[in-house]
N, C-alpha and C. Protein backbone atom coordinates (compact mmCIF):
# COMPACT_ATOMS: atom_id res chain seq x y z
N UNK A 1 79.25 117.11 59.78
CA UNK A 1 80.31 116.82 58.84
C UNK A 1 80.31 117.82 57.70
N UNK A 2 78.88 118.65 57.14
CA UNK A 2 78.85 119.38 56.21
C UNK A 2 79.44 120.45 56.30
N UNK A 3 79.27 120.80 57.68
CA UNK A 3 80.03 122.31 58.25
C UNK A 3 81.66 122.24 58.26
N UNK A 4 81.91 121.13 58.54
CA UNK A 4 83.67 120.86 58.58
C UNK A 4 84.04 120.87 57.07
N UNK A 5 83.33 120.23 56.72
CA UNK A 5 84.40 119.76 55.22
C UNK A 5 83.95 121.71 54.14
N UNK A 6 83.19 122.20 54.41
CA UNK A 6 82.87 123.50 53.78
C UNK A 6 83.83 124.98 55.27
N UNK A 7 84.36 124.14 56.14
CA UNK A 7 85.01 125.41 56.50
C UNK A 7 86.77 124.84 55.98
N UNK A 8 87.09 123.48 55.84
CA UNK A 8 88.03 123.25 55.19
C UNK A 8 87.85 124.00 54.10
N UNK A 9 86.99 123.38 53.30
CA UNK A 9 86.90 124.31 51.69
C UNK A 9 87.35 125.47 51.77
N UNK A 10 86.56 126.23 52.95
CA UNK A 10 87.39 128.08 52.97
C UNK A 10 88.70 128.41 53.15
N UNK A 11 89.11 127.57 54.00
CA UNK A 11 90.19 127.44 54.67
C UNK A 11 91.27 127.26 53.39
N UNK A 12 90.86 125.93 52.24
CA UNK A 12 91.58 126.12 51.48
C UNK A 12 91.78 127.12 49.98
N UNK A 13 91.06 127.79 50.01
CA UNK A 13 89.99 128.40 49.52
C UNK A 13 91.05 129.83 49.80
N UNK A 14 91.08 129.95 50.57
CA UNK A 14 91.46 131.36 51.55
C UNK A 14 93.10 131.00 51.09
N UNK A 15 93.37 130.01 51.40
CA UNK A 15 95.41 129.60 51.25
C UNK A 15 95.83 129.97 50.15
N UNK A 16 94.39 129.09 49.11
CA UNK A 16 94.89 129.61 47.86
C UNK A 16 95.03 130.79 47.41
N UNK A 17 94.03 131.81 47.42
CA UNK A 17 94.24 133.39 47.21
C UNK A 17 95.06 134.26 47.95
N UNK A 18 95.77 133.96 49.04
CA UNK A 18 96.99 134.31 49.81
C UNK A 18 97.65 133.89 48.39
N UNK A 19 98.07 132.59 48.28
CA UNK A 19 99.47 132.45 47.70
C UNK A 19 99.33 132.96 45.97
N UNK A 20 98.00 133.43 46.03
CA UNK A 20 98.09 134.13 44.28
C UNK A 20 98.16 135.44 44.15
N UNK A 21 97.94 136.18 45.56
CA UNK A 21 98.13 137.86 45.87
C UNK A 21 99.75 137.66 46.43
N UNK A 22 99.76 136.76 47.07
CA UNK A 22 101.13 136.80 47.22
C UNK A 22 101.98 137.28 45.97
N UNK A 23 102.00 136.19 45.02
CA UNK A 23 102.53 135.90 44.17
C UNK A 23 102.65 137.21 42.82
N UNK A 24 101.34 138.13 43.34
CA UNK A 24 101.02 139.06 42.54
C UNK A 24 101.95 140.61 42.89
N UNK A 25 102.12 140.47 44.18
CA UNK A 25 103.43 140.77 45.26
C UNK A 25 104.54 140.92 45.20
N UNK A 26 105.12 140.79 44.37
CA UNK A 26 106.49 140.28 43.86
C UNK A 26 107.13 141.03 43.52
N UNK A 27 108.54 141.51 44.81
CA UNK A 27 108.85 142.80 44.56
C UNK A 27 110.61 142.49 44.43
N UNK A 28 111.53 143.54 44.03
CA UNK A 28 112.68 143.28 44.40
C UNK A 28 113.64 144.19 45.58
N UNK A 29 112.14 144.01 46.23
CA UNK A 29 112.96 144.65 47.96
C UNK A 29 112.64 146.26 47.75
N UNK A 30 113.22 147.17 48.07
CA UNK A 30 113.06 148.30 48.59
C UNK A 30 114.25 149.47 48.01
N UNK A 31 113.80 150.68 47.54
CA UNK A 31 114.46 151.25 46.94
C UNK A 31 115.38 152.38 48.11
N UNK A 32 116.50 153.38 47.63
CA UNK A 32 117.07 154.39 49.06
C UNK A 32 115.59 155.04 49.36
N UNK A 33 114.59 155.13 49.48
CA UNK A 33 113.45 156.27 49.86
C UNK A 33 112.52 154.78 50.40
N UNK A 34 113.18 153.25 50.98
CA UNK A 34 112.13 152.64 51.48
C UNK A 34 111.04 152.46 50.23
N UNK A 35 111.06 152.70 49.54
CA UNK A 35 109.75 152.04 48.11
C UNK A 35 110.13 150.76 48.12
N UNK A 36 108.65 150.26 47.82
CA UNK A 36 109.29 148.70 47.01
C UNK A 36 109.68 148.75 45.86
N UNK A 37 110.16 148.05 45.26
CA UNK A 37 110.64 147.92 43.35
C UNK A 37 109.75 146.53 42.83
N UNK A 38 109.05 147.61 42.29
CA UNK A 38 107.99 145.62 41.44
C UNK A 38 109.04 145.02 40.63
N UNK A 39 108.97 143.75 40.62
CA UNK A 39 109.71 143.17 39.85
C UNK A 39 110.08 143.81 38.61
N UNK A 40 108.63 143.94 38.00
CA UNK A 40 108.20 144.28 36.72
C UNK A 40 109.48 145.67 36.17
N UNK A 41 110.06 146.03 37.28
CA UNK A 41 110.92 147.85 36.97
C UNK A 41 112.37 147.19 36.88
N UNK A 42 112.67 145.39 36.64
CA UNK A 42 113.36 144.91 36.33
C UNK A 42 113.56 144.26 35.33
N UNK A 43 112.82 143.41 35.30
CA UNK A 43 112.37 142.57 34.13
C UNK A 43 111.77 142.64 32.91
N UNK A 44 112.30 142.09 32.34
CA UNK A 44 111.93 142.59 30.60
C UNK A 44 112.51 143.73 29.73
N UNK A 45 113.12 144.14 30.97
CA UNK A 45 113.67 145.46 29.75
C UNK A 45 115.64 145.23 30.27
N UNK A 46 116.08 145.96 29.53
CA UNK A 46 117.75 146.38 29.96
C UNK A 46 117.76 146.97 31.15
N UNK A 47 119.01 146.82 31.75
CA UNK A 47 119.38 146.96 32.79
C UNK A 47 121.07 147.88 32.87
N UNK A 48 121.32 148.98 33.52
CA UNK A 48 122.29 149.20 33.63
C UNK A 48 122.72 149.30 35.14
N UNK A 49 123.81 147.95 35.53
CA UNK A 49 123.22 148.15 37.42
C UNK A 49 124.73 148.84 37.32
N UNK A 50 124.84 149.74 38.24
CA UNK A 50 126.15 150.28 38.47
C UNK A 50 126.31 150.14 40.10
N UNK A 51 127.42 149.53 40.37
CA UNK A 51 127.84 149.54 42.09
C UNK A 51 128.88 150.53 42.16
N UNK A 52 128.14 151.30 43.53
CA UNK A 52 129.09 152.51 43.47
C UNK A 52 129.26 152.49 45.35
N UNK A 53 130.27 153.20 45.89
CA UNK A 53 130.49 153.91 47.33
C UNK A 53 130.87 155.37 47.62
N UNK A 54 130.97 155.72 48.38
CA UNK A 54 130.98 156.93 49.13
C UNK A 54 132.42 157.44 49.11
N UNK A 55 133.33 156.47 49.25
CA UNK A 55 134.46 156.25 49.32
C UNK A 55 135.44 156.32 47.94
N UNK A 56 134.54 156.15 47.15
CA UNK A 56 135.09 156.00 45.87
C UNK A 56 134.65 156.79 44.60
N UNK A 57 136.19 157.49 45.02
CA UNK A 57 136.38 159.21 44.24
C UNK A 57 135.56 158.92 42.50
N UNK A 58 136.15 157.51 41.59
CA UNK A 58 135.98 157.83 40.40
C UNK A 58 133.96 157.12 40.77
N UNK A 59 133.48 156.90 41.39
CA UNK A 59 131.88 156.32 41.58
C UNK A 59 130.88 157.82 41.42
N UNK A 60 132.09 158.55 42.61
CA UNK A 60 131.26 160.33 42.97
C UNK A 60 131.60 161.58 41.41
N UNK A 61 132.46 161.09 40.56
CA UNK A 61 132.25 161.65 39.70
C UNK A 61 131.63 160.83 38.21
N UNK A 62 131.11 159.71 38.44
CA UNK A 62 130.31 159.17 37.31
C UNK A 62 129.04 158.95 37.59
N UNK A 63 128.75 159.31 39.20
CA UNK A 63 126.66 159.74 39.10
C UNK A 63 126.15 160.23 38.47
N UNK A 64 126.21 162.03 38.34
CA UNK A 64 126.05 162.74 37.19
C UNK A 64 126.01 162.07 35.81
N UNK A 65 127.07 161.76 35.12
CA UNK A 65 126.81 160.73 34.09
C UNK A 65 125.40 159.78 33.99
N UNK A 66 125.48 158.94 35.14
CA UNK A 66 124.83 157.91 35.26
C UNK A 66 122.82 158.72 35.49
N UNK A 67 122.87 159.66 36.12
CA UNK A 67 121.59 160.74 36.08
C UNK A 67 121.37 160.75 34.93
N UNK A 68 122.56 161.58 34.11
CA UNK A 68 121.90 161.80 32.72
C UNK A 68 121.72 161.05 32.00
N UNK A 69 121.88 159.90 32.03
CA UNK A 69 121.68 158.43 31.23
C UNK A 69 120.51 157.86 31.37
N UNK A 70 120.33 158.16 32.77
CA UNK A 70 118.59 157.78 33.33
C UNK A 70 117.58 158.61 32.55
N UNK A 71 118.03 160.12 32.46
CA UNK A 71 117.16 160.87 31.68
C UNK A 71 117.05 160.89 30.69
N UNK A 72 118.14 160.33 29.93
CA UNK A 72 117.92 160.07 28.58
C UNK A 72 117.14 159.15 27.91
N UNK A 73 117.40 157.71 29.35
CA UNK A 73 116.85 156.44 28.59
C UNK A 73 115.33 156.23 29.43
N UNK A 74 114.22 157.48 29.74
CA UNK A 74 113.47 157.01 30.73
C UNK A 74 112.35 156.40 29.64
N UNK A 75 112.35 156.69 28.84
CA UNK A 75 111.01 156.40 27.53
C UNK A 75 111.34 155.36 26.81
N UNK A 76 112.33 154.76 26.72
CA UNK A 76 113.01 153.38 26.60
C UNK A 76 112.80 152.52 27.25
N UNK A 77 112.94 151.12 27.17
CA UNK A 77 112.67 149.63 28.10
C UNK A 77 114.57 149.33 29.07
N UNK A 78 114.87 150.90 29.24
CA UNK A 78 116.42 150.65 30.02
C UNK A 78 116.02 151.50 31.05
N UNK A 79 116.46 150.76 32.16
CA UNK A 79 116.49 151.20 33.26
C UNK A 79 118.03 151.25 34.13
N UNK A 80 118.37 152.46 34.75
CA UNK A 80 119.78 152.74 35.53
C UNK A 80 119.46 152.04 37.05
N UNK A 81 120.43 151.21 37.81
CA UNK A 81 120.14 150.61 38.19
C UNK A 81 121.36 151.20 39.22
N UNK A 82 121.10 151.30 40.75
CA UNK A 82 122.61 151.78 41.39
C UNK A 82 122.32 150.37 42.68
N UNK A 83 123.55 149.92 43.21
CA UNK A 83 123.71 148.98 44.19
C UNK A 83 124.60 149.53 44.82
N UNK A 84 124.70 149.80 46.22
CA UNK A 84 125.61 149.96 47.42
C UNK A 84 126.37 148.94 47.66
N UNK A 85 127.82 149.21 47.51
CA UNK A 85 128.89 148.79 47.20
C UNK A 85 129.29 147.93 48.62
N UNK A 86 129.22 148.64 49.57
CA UNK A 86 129.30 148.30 51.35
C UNK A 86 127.69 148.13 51.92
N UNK A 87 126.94 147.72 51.01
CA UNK A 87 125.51 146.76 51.46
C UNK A 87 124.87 147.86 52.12
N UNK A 88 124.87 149.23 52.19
CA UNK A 88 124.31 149.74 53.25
C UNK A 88 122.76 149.61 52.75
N UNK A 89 121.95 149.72 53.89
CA UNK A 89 120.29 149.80 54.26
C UNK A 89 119.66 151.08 55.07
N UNK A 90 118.49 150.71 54.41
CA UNK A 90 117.55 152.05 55.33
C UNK A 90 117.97 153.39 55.44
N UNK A 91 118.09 154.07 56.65
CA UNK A 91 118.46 155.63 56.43
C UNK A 91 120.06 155.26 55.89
N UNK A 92 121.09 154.87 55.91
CA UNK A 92 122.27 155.16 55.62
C UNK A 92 122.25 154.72 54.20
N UNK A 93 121.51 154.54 53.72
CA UNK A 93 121.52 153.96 52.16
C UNK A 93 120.79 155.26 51.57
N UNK A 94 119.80 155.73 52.33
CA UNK A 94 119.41 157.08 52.19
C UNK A 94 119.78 157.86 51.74
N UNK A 95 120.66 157.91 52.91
CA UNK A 95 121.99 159.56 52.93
C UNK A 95 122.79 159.19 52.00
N UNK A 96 123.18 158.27 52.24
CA UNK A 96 124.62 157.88 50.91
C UNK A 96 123.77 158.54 50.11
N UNK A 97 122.66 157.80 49.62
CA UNK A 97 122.53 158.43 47.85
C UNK A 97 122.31 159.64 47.47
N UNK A 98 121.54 160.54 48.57
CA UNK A 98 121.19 161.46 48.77
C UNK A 98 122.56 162.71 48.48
N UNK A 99 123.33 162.43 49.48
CA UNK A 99 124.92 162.98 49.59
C UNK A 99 125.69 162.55 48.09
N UNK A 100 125.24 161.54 47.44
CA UNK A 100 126.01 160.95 46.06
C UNK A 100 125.23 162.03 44.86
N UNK A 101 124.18 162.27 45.49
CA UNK A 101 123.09 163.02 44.70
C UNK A 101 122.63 162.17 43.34
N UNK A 102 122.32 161.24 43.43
CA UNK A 102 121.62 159.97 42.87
C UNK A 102 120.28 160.05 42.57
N UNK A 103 120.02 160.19 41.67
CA UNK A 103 118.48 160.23 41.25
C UNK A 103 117.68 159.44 40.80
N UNK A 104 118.34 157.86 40.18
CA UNK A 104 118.28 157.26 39.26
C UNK A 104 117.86 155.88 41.09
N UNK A 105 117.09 154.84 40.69
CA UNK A 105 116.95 153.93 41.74
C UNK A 105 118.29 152.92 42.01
N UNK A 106 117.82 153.18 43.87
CA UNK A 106 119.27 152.54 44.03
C UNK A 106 118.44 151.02 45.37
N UNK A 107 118.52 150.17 44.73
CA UNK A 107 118.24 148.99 45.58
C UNK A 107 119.15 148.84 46.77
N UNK A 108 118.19 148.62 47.87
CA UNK A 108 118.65 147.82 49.32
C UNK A 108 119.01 146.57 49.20
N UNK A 109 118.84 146.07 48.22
CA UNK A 109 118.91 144.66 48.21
C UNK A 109 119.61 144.22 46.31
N UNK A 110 120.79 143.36 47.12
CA UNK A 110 121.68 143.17 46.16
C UNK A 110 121.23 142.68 44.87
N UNK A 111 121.12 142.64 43.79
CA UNK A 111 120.40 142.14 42.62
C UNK A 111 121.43 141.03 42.20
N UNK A 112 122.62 140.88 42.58
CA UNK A 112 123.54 139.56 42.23
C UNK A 112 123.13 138.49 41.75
N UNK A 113 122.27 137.79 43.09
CA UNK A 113 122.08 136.76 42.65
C UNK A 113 120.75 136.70 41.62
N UNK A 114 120.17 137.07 41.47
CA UNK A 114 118.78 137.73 40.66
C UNK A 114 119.52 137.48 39.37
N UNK A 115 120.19 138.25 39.06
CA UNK A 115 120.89 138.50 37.67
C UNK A 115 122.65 137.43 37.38
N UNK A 116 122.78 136.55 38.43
CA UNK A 116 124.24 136.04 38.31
C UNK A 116 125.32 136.65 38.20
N UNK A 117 125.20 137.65 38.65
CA UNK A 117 126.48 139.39 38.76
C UNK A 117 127.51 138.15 39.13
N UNK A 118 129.13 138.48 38.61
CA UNK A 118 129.81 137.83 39.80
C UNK A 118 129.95 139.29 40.33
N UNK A 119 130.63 139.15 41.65
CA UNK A 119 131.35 139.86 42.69
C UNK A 119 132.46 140.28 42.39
N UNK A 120 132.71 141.86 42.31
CA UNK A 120 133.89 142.51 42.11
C UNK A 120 134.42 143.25 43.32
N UNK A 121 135.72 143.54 43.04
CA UNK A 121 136.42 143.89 44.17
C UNK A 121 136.85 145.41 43.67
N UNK A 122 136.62 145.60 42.73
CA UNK A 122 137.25 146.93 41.99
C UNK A 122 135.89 148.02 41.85
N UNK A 123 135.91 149.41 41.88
CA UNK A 123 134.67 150.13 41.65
C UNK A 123 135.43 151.73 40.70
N UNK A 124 134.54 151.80 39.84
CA UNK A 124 133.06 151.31 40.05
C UNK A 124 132.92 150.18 38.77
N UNK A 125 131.78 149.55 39.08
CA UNK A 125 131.70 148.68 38.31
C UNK A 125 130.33 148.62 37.65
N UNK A 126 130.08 148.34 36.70
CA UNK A 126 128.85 148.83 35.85
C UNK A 126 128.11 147.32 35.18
N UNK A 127 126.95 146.46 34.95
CA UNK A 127 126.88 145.52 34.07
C UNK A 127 125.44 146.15 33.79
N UNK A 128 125.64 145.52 32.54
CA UNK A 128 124.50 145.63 31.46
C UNK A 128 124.03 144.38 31.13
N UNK A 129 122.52 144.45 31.47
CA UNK A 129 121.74 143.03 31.67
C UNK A 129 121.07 143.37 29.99
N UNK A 130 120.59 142.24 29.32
CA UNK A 130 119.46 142.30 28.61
C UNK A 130 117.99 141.99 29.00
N UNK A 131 117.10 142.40 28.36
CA UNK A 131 115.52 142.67 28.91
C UNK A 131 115.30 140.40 29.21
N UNK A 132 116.40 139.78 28.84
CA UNK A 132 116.22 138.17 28.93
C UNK A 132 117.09 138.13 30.24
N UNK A 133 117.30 139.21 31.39
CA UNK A 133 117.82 139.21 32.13
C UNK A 133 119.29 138.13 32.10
N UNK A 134 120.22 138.62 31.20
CA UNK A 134 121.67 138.14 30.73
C UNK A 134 122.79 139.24 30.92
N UNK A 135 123.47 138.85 31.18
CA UNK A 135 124.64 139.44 31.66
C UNK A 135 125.44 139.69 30.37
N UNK A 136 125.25 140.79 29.52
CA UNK A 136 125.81 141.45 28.21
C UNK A 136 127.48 141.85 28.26
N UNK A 137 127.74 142.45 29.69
CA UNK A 137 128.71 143.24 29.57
C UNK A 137 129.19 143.39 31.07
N UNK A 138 130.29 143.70 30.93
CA UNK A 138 130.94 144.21 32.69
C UNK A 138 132.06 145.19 32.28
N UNK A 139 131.43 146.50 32.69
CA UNK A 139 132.36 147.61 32.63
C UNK A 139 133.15 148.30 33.54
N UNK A 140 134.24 148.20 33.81
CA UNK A 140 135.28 148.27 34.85
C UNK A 140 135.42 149.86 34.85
N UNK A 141 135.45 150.70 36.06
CA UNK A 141 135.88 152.26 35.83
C UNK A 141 135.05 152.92 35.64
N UNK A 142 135.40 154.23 35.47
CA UNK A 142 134.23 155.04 35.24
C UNK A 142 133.64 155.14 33.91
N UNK A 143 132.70 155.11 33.92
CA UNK A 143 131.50 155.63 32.40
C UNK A 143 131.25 156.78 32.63
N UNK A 144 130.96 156.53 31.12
CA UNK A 144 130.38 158.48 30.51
C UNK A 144 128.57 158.06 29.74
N UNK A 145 127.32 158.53 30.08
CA UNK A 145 126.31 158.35 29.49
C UNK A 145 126.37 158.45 28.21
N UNK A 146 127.38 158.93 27.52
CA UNK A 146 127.71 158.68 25.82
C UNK A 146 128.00 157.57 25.94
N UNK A 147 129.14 157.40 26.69
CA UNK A 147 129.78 155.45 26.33
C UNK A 147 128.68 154.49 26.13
N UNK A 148 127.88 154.59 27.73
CA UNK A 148 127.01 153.64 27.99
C UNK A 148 125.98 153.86 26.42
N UNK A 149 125.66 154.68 26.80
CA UNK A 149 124.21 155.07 25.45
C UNK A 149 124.78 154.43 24.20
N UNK A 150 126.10 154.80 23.57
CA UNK A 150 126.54 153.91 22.31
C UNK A 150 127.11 152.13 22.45
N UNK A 151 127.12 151.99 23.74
CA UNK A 151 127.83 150.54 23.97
C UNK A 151 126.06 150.00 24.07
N UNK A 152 125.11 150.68 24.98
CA UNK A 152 123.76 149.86 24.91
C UNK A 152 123.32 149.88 23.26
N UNK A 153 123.02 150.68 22.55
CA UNK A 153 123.00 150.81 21.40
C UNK A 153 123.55 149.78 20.25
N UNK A 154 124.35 149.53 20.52
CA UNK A 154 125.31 148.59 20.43
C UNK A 154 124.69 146.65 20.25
N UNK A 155 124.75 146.97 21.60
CA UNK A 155 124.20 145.17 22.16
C UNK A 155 122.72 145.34 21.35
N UNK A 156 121.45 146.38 22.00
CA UNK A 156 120.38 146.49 21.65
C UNK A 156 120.03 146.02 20.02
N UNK A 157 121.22 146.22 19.48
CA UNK A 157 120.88 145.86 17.76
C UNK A 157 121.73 144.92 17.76
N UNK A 158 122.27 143.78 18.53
CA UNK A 158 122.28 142.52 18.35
C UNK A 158 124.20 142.73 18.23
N UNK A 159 124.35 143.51 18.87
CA UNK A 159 126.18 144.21 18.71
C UNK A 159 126.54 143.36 19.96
């Protein structure tokens, strides 16, 4: 009976540290290059998610923008955030970004419901989360990394 109830013990023992490495685990899916995204490269800080396509002339001339915004804000708690507009995955989420020439992280996996995005039908479309993961803003059209930089600026001091 001593041997049973001490290989239970391991047994539970063992479940439990699964579900606390699990838990330590905690990613938000996979970036265009297959990376995971720790939560943590979400949470707590600002967010600028922009949904963009391939297809969509004013998306391919506000990357650039959206690059230099990344470079501006990398030493900051804001992070540029890109979502595929037509859901693409794996290599074709790749190439898209690659071909978009995207530098800035672009998630496989929709952040919507994560953040309560609604769903737009229009692109490109831009929202600005706060580090309390809140939905600040929804910017319709194309941006300019000045706009964004003085509109985050903006909210950031309570605007």
């Amino acid at each position: 009976m001593g041997t049973r109830l001490r290989a239970v013990g391991r047994a539970v023992m063992g479940l439990c540290a699964g579900l606390i490495l699990a838990g330590c685990s905690d990613d938000a899916g996979v970036d265009q290059h297959g990376r995971k995204v720790a939560v943590e490269q979400l949470e707590g800080q600002w967010l600028v998610i922009n949904y963009w396509a391939e297809w969509c002339a004013p998306c391919r001339s506000e990357i650039p923008e959206l690059n230099a915004l990344a470079r501006q804000l990398q030493d900051l708690p804001v992070r540029v955030v890109g979502v595929n507009f037509d859901g693409l995955q794996g290599e074709e989420l790749s190439q898209a970004a690659q071909a978009m020439g995207i530098e800035f992280i672009v998630l496989e996996q929709d952040p919507a419901t994560r953040f309560q995005l609604p769903r737009n039908e229009v692109l490109p479309v831009t929202y600005i989360v706060d580090d309390r993961g809140q939905v600040r803003e929804r910017l319709l059209g194309e941006q300019t990394a000045a706009g964004l930089t003085a509109r985050l600026s903006e909210l950031r001091s309570g605007g």
